[in-house]
Protein backbone atom coordinates (compact mmCIF):
# COMPACT_ATOMS: atom_id res chain seq x y z
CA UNK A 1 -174.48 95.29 -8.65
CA UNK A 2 -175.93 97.47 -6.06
CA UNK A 3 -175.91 97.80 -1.78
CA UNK A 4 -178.08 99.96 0.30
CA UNK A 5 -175.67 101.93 2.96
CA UNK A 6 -177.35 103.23 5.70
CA UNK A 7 -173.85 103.67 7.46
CA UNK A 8 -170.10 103.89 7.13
CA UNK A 9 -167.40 103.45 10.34
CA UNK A 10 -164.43 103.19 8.41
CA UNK A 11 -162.43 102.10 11.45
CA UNK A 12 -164.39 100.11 14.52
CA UNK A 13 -162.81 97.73 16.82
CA UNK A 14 -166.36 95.89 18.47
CA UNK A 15 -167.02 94.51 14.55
CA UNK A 16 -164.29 91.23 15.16
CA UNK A 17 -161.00 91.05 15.76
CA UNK A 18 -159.34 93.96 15.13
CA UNK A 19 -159.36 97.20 13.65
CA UNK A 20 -162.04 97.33 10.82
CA UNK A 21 -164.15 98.96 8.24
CA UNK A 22 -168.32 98.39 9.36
CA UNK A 23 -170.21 98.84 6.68
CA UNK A 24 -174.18 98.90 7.86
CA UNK A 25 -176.53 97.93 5.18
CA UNK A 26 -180.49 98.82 5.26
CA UNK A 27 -182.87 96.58 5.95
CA UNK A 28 -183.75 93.57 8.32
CA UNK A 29 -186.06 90.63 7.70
CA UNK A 30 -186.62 90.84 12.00
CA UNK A 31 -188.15 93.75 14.13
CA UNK A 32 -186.63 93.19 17.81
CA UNK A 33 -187.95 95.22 20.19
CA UNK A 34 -184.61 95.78 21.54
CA UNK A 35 -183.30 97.14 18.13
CA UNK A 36 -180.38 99.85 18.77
CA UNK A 37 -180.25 100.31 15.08
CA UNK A 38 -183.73 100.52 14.59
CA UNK A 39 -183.61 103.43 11.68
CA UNK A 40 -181.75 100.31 9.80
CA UNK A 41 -184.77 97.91 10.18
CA UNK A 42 -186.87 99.68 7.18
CA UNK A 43 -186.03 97.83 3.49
CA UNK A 44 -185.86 101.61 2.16
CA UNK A 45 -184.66 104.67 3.80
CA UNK A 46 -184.62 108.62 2.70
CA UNK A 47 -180.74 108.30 5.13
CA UNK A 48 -179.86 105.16 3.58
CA UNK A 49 -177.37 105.29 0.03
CA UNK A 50 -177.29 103.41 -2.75
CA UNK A 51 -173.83 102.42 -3.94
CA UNK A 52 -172.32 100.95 -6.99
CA UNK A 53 -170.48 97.37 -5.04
CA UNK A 54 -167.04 98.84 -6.96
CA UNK A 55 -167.26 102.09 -5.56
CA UNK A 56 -168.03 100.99 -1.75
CA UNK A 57 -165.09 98.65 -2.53
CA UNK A 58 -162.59 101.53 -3.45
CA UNK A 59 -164.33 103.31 -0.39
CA UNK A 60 -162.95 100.65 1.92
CA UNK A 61 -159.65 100.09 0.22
CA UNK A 62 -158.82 103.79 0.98
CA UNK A 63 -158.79 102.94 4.25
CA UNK A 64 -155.71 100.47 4.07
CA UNK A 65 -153.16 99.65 5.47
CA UNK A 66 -154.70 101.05 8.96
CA UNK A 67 -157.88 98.11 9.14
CA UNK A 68 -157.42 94.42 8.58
CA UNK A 69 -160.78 94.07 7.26
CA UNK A 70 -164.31 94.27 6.62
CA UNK A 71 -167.15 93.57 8.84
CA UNK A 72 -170.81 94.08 7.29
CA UNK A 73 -173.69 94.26 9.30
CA UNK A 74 -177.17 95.93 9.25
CA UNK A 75 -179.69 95.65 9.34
CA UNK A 76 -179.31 91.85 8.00
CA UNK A 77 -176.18 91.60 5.75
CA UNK A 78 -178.23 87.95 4.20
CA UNK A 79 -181.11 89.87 2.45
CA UNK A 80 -178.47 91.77 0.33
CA UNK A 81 -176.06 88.50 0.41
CA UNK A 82 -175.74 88.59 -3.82
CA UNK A 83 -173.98 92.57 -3.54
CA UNK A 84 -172.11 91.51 -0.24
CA UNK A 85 -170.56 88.42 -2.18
CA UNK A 86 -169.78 91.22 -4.89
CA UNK A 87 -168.37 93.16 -2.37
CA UNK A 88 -166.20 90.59 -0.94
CA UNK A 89 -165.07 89.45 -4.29
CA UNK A 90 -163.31 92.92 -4.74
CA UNK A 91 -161.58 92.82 -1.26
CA UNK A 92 -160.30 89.79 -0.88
CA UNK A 93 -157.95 90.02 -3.30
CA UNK A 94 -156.32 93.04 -1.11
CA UNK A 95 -155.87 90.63 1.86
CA UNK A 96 -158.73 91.98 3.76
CA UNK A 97 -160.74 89.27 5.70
CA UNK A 98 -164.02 89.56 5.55
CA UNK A 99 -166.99 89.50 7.99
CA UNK A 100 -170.76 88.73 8.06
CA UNK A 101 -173.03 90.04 11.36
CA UNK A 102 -176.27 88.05 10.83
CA UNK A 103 -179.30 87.18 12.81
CA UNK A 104 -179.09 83.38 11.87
CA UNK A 105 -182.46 83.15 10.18
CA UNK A 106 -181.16 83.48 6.90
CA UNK A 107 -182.17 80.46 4.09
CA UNK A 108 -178.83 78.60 3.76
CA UNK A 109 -179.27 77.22 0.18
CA UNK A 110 -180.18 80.83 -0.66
CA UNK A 111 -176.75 82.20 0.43
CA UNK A 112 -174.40 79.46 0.27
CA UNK A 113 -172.31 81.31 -2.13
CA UNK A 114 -171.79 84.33 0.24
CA UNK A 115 -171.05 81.97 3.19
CA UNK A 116 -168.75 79.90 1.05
CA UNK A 117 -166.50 83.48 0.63
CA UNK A 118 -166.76 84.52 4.47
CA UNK A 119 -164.30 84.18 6.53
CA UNK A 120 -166.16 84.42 9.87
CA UNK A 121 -169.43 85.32 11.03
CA UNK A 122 -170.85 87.47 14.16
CA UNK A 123 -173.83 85.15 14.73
CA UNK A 124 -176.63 86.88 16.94
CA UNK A 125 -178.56 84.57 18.81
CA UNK A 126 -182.22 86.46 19.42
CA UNK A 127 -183.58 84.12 22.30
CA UNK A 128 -185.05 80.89 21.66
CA UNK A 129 -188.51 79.56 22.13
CA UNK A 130 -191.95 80.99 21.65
CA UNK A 131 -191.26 84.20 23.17
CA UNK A 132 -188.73 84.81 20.06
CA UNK A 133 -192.49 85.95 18.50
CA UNK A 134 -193.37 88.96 20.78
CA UNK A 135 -189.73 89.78 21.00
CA UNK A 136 -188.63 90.26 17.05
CA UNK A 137 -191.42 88.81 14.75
CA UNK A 138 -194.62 90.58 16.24
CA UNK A 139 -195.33 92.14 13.33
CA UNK A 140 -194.01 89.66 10.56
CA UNK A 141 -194.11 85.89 9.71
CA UNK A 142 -191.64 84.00 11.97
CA UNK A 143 -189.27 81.37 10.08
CA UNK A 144 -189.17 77.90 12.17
CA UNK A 145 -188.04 78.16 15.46
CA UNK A 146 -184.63 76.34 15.57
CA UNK A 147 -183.48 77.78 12.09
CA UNK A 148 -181.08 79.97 13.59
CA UNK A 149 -179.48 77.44 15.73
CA UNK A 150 -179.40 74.80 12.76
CA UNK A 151 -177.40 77.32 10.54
CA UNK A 152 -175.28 78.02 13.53
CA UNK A 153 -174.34 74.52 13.76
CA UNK A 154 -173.72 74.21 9.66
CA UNK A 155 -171.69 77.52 10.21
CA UNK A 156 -169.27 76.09 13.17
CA UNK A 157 -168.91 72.95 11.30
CA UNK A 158 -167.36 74.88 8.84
CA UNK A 159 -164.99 76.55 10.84
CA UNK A 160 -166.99 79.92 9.80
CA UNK A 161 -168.08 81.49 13.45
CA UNK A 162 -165.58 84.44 15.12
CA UNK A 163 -168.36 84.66 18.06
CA UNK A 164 -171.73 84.33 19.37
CA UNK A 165 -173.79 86.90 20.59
CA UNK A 166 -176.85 86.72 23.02
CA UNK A 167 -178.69 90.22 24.23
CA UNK A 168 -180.31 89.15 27.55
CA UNK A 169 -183.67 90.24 28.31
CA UNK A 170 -185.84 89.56 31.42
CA UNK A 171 -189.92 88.28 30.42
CA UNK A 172 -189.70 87.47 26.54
CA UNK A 173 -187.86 84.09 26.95
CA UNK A 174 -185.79 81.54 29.42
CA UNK A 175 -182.35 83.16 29.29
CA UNK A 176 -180.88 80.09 31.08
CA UNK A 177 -181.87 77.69 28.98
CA UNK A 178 -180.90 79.91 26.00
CA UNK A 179 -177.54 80.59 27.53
CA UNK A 180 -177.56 76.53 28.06
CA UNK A 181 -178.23 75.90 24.24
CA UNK A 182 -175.91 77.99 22.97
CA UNK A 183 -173.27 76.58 25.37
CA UNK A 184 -174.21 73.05 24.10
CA UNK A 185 -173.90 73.67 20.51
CA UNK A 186 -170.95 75.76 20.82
CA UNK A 187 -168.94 73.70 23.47
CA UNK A 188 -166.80 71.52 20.92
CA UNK A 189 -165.36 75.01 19.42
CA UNK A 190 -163.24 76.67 22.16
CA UNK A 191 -161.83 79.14 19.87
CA UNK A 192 -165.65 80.86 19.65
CA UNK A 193 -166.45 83.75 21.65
CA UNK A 194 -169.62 83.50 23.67
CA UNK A 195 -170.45 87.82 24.44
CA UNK A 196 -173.80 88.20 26.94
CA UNK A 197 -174.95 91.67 26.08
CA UNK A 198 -177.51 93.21 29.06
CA UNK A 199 -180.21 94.69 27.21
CA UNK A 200 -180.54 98.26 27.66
CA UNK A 201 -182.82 101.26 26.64
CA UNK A 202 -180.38 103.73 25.48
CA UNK A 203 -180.00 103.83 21.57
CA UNK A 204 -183.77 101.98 21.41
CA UNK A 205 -186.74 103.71 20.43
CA UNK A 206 -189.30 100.81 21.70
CA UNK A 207 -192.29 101.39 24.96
CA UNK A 208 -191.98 97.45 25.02
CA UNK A 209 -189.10 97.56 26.47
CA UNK A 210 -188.98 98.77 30.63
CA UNK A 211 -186.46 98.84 33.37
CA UNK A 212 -187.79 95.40 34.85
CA UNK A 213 -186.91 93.75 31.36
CA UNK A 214 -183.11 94.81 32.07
CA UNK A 215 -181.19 91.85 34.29
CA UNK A 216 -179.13 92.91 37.31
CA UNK A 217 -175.46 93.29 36.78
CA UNK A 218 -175.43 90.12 39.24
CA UNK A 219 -177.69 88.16 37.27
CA UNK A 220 -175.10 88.82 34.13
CA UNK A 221 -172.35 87.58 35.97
CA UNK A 222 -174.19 84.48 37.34
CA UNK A 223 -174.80 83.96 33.39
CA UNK A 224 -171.13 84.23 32.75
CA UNK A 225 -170.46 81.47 35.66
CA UNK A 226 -173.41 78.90 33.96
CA UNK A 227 -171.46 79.09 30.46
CA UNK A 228 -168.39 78.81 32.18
CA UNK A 229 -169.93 75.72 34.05
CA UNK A 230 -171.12 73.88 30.57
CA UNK A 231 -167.10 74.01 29.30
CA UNK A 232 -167.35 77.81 27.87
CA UNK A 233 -164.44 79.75 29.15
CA UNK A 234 -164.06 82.41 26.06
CA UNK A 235 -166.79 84.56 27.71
CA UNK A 236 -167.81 88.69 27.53
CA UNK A 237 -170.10 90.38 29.37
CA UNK A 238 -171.40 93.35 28.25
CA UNK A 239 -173.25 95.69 30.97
């Protein structure tokens, strides 16, 4: 069994709670605009390695005792979930939890096994609404619309979500009523973190993206105070 590495952090404390191993794999059934990892989007890459799933494992269990787990992200972790459930089969023996970052649009049946050995997921919450097509499916077919709320729901039910991530964006889709969905789905689960990430052009290489798409520093924090307003009080923003 085989992953595709495009990156390594052995120790990173913005992957969960705290200090752990990233692994990034390549590839990503999405194409947002905003994409700060956009050299992981491509399904093959001449900077990406392919690794025997024992030998990453003995990679990351070099690293202990100084991380408390492993968080994999991409890229989308879900289109490789067969060698991430390999992987985690190998660590989790070694009393490192273990962490999914996913988009949410993932088939559940299709990786029910991998969910069923996570222990908590980073779920990234794209936008919602029409505008979700210009904004990360322009150039590929988009999945239904609510698919990546419906899994979030399945996910929290099972007590599987650390926190839930929305990068705001000005002109591709109704941030309040995003920020209002989310907070809805998410309210009966105080233990979840809601982070609002400001969108920003460093790191991306897209011309869609312009200094008018950005929201005000303000118009984060007024964010911030509507979550908190719908029963959310375990709130980040991220300028």
């Amino acid at each position: 069994m085989t992953l595709l590495v495009h990156n390594i952090l052995p120790f990173s404390n913005v992957e969960g709670i705290g200090n752990r191993c990233s692994v990034f794999l390549q590839g990503c059934d999405i194409r947002c605009v905003y994409c700060h990892n956009p050299e992981t989007i491509a399904l093959k890459s001449k900077d990406a390695t392919l690794y025997e799933v024992e030998e990453l494992a003995n990679q990351i269990l070099a690293y202990m005792p100084f991380i408390r787990g492993v968080t994999v992200s991409g890229g989308e972790p879900t289109i490789q979930a067969e060698g991430v459930k390999a992987l985690f089969e190998l660590l989790k023996p070694h009393g490192l939890t273990c962490y999914v970052d996913t988009n949410g649009f993932f088939l559940y049946e299709k990786i029910e096994p991998l969910i069923e050995l996570t222990d908590k997921f980073l779920f990234d919450i794209k936008g919602s609404g029409i505008g979700l097509k210009e904004l990360c499916f322009a150039k590929k077919t988009m999945p239904e619309l609510n698919r990546n709320f419906d899994n979030l729901k399945l996910l929290l039910e099972m007590d599987k979500v650390e926190e839930v991530r929305l990068v705001c964006i000005n002109n591709f889709y109704d941030i309040d009523e995003t920020v209002s969905k989310i907070c809805n789905t998410i309210k009966n689960y105080p233990v979840v973190l809601l982070k609002l990430i400001r969108v920003h052009l460093r790191g991306t290489k897209s011309k869609y993206i312009t200094n008018s798409d950005i929201p005000s520093k303000k118009r984060m924090l007024e964010l911030e105070v509507l979550a908190n307003k719908l029963g959310i009080h375990k709130t980040k923003v991220i300028l």
